[in-house]
N, C-alpha and C. Protein backbone atom coordinates (compact mmCIF):
# COMPACT_ATOMS: atom_id res chain seq x y z
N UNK A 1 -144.91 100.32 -9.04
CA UNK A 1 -145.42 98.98 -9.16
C UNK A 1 -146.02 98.57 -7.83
N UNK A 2 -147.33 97.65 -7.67
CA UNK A 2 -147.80 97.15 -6.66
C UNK A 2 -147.05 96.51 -5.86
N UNK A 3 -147.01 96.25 -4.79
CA UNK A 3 -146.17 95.51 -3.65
C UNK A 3 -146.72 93.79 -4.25
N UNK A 4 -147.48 93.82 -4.97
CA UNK A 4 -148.44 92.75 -4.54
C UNK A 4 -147.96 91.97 -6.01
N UNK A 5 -147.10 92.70 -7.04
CA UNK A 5 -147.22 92.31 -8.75
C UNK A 5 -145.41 91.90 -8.75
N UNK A 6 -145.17 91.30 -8.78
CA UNK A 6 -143.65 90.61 -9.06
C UNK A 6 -143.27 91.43 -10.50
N UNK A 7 -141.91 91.72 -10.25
CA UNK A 7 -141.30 91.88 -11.00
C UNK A 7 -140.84 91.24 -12.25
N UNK A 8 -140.44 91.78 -13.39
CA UNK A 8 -140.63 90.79 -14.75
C UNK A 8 -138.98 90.93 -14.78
N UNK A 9 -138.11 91.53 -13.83
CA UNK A 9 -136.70 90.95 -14.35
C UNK A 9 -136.07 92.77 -13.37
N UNK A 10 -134.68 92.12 -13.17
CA UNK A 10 -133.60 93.26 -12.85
C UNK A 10 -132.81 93.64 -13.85
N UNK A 11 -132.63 95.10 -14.15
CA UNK A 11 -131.78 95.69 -14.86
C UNK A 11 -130.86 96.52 -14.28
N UNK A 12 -129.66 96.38 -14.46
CA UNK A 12 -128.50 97.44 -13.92
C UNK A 12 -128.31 98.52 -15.04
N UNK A 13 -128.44 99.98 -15.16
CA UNK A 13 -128.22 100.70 -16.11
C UNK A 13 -127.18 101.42 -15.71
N UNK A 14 -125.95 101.51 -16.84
CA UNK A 14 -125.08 102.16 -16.79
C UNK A 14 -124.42 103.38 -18.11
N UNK A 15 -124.33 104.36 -16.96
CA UNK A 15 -124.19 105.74 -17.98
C UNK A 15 -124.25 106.95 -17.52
N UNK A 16 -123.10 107.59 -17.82
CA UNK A 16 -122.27 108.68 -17.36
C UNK A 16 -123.33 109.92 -17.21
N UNK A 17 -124.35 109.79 -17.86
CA UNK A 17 -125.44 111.14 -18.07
C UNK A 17 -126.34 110.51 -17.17
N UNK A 18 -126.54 111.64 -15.92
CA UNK A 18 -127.72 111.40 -15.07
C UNK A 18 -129.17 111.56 -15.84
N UNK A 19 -129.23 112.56 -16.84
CA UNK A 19 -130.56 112.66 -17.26
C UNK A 19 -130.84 110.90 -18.41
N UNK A 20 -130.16 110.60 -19.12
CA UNK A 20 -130.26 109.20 -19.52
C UNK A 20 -130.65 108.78 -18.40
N UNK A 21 -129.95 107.91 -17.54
CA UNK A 21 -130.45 107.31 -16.20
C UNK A 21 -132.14 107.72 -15.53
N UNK A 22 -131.67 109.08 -15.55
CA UNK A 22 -133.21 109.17 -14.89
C UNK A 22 -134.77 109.13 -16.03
N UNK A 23 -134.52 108.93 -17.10
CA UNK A 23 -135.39 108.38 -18.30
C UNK A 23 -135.68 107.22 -18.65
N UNK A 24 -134.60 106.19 -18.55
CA UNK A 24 -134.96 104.81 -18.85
C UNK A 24 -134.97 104.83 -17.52
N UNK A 25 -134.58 104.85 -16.23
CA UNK A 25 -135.33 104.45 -15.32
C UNK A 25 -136.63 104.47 -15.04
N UNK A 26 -136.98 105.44 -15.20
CA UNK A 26 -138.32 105.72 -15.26
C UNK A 26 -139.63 105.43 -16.14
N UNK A 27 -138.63 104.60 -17.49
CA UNK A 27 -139.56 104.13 -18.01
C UNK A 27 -139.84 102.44 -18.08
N UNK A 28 -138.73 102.20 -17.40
CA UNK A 28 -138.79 100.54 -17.45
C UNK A 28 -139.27 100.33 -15.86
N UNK A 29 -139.30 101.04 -15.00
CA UNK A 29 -140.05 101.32 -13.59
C UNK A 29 -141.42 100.97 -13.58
N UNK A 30 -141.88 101.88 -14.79
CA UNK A 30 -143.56 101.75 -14.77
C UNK A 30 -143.63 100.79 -15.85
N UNK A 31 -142.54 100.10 -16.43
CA UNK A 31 -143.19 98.75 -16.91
C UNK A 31 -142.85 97.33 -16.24
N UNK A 32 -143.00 97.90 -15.04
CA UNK A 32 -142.69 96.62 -13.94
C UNK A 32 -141.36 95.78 -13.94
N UNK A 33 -140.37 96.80 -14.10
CA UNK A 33 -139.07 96.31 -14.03
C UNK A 33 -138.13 96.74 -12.64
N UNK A 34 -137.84 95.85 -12.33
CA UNK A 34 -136.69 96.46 -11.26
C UNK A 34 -135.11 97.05 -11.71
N UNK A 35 -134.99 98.01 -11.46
CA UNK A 35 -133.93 99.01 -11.89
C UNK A 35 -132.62 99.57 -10.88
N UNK A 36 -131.64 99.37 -11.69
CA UNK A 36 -130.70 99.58 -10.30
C UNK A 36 -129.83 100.84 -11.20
N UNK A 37 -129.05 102.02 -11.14
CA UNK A 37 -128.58 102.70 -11.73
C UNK A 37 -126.99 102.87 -11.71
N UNK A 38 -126.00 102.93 -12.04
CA UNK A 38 -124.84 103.77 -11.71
C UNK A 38 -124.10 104.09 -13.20
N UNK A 39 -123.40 105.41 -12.57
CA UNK A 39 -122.72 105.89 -13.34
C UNK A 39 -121.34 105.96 -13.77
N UNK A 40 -120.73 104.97 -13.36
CA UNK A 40 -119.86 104.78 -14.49
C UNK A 40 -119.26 103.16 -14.15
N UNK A 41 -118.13 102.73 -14.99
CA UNK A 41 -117.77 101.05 -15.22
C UNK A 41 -118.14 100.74 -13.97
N UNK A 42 -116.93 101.47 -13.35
CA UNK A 42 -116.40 100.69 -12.17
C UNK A 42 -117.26 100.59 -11.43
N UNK A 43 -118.54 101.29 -10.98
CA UNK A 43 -119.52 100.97 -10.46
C UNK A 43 -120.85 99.84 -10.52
N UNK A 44 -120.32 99.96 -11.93
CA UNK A 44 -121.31 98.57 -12.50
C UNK A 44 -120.45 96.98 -12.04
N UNK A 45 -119.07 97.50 -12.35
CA UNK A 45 -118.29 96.06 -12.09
C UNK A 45 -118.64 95.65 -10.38
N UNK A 46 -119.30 96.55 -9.73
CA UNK A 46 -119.06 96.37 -7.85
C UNK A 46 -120.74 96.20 -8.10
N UNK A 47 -121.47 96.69 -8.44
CA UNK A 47 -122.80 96.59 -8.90
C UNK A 47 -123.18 95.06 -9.07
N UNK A 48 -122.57 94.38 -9.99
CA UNK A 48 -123.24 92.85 -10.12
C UNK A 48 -122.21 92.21 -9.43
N UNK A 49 -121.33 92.20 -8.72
CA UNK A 49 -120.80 91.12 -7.81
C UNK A 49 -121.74 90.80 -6.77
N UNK A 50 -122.19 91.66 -5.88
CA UNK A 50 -123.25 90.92 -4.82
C UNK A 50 -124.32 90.61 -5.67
N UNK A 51 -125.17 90.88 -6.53
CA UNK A 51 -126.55 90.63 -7.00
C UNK A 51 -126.19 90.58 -8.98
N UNK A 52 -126.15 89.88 -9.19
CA UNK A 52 -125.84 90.14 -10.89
C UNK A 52 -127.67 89.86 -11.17
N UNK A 53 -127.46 91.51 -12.03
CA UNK A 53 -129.00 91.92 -12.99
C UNK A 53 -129.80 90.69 -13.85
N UNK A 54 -130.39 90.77 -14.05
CA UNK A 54 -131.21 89.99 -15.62
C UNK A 54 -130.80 90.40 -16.50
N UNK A 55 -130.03 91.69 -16.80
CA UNK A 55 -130.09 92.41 -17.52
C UNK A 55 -128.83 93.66 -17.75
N UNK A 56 -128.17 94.41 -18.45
CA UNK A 56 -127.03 95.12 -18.01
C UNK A 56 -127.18 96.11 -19.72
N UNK A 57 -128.20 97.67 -19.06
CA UNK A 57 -127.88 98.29 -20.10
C UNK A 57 -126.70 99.45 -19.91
N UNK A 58 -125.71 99.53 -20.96
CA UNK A 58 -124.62 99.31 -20.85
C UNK A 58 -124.40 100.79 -21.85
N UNK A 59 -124.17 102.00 -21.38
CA UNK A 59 -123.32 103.05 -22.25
C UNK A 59 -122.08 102.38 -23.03
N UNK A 60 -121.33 103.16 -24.10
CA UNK A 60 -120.30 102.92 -24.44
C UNK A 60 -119.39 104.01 -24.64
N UNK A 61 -119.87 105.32 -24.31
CA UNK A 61 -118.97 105.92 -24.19
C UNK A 61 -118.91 106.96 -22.85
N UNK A 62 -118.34 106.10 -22.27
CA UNK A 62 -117.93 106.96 -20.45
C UNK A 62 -116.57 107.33 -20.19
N UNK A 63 -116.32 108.40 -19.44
CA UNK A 63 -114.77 108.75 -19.48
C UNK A 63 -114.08 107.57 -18.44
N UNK A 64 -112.85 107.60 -18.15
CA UNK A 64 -112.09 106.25 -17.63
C UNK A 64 -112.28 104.97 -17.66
N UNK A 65 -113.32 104.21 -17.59
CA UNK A 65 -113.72 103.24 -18.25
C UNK A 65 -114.62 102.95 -19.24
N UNK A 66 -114.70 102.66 -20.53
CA UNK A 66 -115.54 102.99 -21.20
C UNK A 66 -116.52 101.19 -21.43
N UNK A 67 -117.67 101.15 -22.33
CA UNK A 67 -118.49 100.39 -22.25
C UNK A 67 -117.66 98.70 -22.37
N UNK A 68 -117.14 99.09 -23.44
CA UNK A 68 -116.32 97.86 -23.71
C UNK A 68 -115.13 97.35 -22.32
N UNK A 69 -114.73 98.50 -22.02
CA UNK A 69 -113.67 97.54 -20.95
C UNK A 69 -114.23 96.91 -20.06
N UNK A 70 -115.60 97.44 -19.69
CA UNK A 70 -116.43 97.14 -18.67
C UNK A 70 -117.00 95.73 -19.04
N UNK A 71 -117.31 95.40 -20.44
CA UNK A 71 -117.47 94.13 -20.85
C UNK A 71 -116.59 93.02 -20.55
């Protein structure tokens, strides 16, 4: 995205499969989205305490914490 074109919203994506991650990142990237990634709950729960997303796409099945507890 241009330095110069604002962003249309933040998304935090969460999910245990790096290749997921690196696909919707990459596709909501080039549709002018800002994208933040991690892989699993507990990272998402430390993830939106300093900056909470627009947005929170959300696996549901991850080992030790799964989608729902994370809800």
């Amino acid at each position: 995205m241009d330095s110069t074109q604002s962003s249309k919203g933040d998304i935090l994506l969460v999910d245990d499969t790096p290749d997921n991650l690196r696909l919707l990142s990459t596709m909501l990237i080039e549709q002018g989205y800002d994208v933040r990634s991690v892989i699993s709950g507990s990272a998402a729960l430390m993830g939106v305490q300093g900056q909470p997303p627009d947005l929170i796409l959300l696996d549901i099945n991850m080992p030790r914490m799964n989608g729902y507890e994370v809800c």
